[in-house]
PDB file of N, CA and C in Angstrom:
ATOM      1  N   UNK A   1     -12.390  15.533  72.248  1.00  0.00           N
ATOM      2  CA  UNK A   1     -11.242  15.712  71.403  1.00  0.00           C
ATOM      3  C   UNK A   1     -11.444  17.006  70.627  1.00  0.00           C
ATOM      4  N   UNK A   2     -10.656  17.926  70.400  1.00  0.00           N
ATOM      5  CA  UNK A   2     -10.420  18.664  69.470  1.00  0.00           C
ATOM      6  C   UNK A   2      -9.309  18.846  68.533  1.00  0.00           C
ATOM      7  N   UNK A   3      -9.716  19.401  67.388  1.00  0.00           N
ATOM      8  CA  UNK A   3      -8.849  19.073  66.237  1.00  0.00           C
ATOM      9  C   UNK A   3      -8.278  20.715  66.183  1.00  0.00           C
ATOM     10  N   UNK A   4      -6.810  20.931  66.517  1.00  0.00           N
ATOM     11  CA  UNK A   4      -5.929  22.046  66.311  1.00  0.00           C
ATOM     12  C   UNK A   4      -5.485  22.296  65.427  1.00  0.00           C
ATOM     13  N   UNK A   5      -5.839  21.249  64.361  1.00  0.00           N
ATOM     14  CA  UNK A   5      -5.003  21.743  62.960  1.00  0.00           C
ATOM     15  C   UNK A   5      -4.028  20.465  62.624  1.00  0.00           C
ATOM     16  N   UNK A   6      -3.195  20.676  61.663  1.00  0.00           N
ATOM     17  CA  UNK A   6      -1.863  19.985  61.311  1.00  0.00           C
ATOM     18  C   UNK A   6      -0.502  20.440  61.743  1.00  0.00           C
ATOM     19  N   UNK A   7       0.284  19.780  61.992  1.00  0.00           N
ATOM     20  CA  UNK A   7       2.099  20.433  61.763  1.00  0.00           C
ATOM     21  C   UNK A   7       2.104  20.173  60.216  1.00  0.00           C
ATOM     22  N   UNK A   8       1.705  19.472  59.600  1.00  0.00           N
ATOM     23  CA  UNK A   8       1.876  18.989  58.248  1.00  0.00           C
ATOM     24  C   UNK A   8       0.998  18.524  57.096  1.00  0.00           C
ATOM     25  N   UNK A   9       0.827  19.310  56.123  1.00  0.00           N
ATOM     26  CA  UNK A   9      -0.526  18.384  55.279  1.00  0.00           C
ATOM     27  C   UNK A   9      -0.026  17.373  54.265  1.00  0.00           C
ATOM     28  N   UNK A  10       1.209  17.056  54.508  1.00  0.00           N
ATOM     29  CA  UNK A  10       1.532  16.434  53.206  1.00  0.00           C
ATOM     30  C   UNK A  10       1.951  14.831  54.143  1.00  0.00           C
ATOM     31  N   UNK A  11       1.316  13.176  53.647  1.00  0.00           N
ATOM     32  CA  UNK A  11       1.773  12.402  53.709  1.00  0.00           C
ATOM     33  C   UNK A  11       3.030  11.412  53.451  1.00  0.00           C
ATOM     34  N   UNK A  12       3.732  11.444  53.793  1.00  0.00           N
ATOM     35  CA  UNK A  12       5.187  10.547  52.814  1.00  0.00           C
ATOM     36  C   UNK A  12       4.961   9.096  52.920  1.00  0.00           C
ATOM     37  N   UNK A  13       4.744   8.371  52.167  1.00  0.00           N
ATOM     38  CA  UNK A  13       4.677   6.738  51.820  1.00  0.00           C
ATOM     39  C   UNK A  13       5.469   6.430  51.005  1.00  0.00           C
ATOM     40  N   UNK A  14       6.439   5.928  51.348  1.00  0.00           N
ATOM     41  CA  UNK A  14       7.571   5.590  50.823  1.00  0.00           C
ATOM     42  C   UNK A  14       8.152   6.501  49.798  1.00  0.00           C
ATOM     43  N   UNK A  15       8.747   7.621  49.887  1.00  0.00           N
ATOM     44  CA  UNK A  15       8.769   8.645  49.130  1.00  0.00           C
ATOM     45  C   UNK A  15       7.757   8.962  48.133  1.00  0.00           C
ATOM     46  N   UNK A  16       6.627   8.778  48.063  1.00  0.00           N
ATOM     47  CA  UNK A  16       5.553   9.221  47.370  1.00  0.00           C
ATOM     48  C   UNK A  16       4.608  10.336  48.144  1.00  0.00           C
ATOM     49  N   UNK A  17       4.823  11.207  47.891  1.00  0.00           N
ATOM     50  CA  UNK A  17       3.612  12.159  48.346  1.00  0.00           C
ATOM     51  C   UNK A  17       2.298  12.702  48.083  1.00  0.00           C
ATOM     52  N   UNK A  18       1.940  13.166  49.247  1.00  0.00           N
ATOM     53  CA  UNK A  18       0.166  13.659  48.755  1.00  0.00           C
ATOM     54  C   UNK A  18      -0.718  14.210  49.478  1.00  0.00           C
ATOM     55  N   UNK A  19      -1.057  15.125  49.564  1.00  0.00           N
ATOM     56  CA  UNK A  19      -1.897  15.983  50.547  1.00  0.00           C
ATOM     57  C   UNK A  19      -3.082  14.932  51.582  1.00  0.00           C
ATOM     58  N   UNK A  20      -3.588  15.160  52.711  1.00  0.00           N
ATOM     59  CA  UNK A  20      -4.140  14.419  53.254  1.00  0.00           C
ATOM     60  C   UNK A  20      -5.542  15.064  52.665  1.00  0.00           C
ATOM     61  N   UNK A  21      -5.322  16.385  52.164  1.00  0.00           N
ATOM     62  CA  UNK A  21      -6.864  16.836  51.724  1.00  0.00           C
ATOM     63  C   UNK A  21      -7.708  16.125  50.476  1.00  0.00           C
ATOM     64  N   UNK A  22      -6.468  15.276  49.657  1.00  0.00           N
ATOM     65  CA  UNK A  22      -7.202  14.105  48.691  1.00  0.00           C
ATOM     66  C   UNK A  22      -7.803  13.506  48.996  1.00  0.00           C
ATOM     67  N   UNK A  23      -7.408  12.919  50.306  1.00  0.00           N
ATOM     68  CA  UNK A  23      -8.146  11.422  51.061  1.00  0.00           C
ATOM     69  C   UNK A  23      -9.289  11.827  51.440  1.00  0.00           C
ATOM     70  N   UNK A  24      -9.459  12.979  52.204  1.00  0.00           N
ATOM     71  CA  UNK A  24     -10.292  13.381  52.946  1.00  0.00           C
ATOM     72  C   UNK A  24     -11.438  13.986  51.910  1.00  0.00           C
ATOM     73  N   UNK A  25     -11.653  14.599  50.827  1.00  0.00           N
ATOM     74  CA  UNK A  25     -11.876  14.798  50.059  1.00  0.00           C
ATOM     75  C   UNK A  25     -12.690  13.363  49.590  1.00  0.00           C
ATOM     76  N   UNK A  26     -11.903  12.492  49.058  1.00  0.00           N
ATOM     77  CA  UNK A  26     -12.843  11.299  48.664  1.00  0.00           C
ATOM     78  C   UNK A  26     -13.317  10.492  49.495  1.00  0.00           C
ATOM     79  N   UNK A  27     -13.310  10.432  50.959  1.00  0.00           N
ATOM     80  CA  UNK A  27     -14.175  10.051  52.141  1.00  0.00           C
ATOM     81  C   UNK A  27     -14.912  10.759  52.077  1.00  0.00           C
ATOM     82  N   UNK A  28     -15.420  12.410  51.872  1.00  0.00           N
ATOM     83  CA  UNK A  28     -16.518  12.793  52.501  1.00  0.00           C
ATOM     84  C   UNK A  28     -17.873  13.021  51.014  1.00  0.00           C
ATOM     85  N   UNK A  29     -16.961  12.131  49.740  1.00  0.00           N
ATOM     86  CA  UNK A  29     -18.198  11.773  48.335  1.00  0.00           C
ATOM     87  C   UNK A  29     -18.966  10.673  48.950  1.00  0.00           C
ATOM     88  N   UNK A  30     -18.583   9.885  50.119  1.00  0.00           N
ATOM     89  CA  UNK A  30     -19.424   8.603  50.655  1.00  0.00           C
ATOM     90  C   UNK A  30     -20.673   9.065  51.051  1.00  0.00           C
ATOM     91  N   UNK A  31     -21.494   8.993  50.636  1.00  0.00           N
ATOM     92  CA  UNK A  31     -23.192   9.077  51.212  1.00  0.00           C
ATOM     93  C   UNK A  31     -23.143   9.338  52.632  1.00  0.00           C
ATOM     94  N   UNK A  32     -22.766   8.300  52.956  1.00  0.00           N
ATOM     95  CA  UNK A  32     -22.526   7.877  54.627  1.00  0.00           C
ATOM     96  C   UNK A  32     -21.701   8.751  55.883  1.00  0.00           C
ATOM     97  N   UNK A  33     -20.654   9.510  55.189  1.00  0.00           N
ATOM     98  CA  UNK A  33     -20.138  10.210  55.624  1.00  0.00           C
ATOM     99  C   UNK A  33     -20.133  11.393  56.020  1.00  0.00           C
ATOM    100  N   UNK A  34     -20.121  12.249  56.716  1.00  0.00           N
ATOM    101  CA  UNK A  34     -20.672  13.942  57.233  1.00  0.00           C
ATOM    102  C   UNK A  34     -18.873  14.392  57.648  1.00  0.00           C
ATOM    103  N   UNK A  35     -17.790  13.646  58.206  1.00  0.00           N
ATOM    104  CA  UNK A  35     -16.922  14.163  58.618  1.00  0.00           C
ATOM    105  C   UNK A  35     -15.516  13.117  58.093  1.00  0.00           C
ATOM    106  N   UNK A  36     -14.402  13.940  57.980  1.00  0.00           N
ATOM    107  CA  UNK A  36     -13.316  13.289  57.813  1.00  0.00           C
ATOM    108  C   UNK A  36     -12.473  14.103  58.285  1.00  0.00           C
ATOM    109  N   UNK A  37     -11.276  13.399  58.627  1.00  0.00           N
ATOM    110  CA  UNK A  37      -9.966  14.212  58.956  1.00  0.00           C
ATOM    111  C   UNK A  37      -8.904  12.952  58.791  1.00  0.00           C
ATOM    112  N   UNK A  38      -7.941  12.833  57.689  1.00  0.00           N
ATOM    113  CA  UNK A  38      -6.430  12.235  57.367  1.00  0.00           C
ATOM    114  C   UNK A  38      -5.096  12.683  57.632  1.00  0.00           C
ATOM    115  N   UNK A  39      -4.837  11.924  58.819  1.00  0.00           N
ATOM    116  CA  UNK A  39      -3.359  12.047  59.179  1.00  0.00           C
ATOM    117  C   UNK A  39      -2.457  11.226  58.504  1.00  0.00           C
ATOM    118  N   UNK A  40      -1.317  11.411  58.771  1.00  0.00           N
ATOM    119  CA  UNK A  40       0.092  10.795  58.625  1.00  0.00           C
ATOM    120  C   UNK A  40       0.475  10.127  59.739  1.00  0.00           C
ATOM    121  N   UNK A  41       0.551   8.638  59.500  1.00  0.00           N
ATOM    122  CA  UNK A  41       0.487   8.252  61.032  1.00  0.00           C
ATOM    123  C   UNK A  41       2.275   7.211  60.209  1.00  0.00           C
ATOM    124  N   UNK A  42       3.196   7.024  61.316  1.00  0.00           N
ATOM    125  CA  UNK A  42       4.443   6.864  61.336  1.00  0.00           C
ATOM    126  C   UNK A  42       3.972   5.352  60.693  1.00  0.00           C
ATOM    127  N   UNK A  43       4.904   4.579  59.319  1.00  0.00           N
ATOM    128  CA  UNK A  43       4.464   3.184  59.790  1.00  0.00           C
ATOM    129  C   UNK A  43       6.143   2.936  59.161  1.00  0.00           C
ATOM    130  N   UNK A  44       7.176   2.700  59.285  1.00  0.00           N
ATOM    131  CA  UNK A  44       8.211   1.900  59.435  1.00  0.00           C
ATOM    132  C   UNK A  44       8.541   0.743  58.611  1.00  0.00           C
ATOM    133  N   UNK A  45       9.457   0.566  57.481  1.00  0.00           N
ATOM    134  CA  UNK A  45      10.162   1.570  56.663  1.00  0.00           C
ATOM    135  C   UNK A  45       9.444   2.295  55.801  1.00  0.00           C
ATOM    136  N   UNK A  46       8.177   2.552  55.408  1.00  0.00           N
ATOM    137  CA  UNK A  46       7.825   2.854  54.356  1.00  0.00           C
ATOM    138  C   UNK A  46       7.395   4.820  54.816  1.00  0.00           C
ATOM    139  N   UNK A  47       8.078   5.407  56.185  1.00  0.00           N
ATOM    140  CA  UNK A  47       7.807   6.489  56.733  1.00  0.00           C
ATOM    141  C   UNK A  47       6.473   6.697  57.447  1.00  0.00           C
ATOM    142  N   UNK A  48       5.648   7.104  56.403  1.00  0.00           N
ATOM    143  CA  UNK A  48       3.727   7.522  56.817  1.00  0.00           C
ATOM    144  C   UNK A  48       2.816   6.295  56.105  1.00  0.00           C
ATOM    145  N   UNK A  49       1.969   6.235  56.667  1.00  0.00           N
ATOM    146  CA  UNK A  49       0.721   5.897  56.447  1.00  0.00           C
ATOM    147  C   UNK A  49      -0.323   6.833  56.693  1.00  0.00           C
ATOM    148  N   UNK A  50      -1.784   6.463  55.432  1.00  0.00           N
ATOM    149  CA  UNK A  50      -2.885   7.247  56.030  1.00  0.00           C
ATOM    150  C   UNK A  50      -3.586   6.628  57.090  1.00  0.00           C
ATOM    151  N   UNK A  51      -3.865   7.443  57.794  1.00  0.00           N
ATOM    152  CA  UNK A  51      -4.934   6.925  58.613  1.00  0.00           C
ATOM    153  C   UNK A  51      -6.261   8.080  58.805  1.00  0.00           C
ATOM    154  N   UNK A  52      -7.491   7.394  59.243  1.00  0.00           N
ATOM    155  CA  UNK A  52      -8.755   8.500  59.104  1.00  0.00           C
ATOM    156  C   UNK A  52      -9.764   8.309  59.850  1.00  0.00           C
ATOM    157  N   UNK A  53      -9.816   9.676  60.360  1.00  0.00           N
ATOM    158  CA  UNK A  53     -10.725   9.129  61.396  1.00  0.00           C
ATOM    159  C   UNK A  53     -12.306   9.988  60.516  1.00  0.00           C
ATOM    160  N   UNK A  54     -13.596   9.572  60.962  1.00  0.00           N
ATOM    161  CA  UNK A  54     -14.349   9.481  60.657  1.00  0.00           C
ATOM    162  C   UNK A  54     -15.646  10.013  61.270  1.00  0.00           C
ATOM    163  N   UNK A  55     -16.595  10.509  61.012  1.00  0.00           N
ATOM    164  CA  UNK A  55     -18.084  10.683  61.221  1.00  0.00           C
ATOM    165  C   UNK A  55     -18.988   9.917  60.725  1.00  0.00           C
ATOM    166  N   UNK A  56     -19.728   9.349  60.646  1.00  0.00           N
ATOM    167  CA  UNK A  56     -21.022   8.340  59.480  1.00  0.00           C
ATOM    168  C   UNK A  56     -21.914   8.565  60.316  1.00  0.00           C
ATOM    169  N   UNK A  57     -22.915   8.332  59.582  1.00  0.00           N
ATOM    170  CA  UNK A  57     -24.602   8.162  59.901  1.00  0.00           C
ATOM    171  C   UNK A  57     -24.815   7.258  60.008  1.00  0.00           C
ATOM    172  N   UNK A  58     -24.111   6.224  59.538  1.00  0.00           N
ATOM    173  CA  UNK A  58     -24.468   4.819  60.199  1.00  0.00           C
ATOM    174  C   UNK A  58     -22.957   3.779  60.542  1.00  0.00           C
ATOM    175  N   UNK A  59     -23.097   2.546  61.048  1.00  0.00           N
ATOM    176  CA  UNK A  59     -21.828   1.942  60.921  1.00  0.00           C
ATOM    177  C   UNK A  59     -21.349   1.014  59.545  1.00  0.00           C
ATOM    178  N   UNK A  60     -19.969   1.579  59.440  1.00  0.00           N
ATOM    179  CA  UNK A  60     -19.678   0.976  58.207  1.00  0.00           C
ATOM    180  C   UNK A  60     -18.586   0.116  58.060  1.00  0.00           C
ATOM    181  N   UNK A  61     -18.404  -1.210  57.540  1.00  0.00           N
ATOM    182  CA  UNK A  61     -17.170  -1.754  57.719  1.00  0.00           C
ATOM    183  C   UNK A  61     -15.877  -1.344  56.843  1.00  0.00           C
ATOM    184  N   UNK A  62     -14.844  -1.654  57.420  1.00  0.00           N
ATOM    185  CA  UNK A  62     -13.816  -1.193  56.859  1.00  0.00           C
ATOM    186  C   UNK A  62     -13.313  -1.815  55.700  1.00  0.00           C
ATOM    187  N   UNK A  63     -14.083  -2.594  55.656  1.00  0.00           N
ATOM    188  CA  UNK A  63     -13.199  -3.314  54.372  1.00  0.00           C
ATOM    189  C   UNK A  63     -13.938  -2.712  53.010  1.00  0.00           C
ATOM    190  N   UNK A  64     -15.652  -2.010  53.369  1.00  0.00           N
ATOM    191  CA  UNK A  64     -16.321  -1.367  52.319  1.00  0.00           C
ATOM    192  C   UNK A  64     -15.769   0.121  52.258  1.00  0.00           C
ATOM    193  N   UNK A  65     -15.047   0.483  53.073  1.00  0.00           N
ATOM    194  CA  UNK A  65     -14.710   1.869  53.038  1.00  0.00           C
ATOM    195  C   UNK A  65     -13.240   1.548  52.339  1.00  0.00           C
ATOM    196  N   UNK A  66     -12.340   0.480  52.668  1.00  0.00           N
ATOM    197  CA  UNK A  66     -11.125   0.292  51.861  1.00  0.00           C
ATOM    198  C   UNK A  66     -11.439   0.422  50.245  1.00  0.00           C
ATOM    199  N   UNK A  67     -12.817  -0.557  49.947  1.00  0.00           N
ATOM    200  CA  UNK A  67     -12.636  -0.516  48.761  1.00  0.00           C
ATOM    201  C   UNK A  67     -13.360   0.607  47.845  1.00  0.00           C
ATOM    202  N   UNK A  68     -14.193   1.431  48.927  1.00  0.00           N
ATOM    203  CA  UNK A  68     -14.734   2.674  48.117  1.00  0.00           C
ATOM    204  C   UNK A  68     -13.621   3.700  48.178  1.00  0.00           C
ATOM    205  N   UNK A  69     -12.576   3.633  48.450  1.00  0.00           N
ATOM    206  CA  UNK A  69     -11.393   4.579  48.541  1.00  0.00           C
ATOM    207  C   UNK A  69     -10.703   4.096  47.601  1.00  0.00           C
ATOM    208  N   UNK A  70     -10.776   2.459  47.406  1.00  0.00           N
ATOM    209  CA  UNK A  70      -9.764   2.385  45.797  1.00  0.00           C
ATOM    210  C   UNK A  70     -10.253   2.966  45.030  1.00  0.00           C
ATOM    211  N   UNK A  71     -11.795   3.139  44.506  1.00  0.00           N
ATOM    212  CA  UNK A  71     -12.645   3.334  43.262  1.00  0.00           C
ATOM    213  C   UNK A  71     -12.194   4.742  43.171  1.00  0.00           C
ATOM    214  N   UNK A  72     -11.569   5.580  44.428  1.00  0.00           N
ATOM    215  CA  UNK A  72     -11.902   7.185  44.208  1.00  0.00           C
ATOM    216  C   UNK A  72     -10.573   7.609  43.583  1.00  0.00           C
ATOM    217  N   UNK A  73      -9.261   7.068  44.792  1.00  0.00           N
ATOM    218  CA  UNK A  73      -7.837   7.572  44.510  1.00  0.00           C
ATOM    219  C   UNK A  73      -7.067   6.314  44.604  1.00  0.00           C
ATOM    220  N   UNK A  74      -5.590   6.412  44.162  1.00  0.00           N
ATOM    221  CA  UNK A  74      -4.747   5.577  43.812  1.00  0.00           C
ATOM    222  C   UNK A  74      -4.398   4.869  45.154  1.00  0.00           C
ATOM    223  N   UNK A  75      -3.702   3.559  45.005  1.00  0.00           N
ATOM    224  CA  UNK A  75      -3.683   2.697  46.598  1.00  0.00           C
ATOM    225  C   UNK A  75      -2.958   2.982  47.517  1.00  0.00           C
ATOM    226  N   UNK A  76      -2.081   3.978  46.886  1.00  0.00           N
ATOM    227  CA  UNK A  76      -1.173   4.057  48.289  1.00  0.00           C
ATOM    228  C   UNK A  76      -1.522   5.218  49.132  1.00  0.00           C
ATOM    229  N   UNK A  77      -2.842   5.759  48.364  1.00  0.00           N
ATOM    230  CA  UNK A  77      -3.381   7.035  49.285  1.00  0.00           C
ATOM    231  C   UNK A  77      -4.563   6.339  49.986  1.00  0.00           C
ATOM    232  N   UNK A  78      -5.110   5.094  50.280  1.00  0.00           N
ATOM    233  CA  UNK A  78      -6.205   4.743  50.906  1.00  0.00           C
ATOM    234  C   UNK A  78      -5.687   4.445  52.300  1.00  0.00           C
ATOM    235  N   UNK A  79      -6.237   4.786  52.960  1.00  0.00           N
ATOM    236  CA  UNK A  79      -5.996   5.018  54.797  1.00  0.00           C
ATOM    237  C   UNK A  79      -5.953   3.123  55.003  1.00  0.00           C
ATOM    238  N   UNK A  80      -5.032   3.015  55.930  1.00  0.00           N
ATOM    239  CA  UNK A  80      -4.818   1.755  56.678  1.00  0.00           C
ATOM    240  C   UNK A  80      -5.698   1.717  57.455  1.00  0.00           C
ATOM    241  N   UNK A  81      -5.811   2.495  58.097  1.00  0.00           N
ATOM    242  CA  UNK A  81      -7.106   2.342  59.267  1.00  0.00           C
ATOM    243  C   UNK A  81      -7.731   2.963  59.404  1.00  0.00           C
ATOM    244  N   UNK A  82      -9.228   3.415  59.982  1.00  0.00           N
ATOM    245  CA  UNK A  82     -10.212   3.684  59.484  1.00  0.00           C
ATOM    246  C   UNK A  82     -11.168   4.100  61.238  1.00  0.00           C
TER     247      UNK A  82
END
């Protein structure tokens, strides 16, 4: 896979906006983490969702990465999937 860039850096969740470079940004304060990249992935009605894909040094579950993303930024910027 290679990563070409964005068409877009900005997420829409239900008319709320926000750069994907926040998210990505407080994924890569995780110890665990070496890589991030946050898209805008379509989710219906609410427009975008985050979603993020990931690098770690080790395996991590998602439900500890959900909640180390509340502690960093507000909820509607924490990635659905992981």
């Amino acid at each position: 896979m290679f990563f070409k860039g964005r068409a877009d850096d900005m997420i829409n969740n239900a008319g709320v906006k926000f750069y994907s470079i926040e998210v990505e940004t407080a994924l890569l304060s995780h110890p665990d983490i070496t890589e991030a990249a946050v898209i805008g992935w379509p989710f219906p009605p609410h427009g975008e969702t985050a979603v993020a894909f990931l690098v770690a040094n080790r395996a991590l579950a998602e439900r500890d990465l959900h909640r180390f993303c509340t502690e960093q930024i507000a909820a509607y910027k924490v990635p659905k999937i992981f």
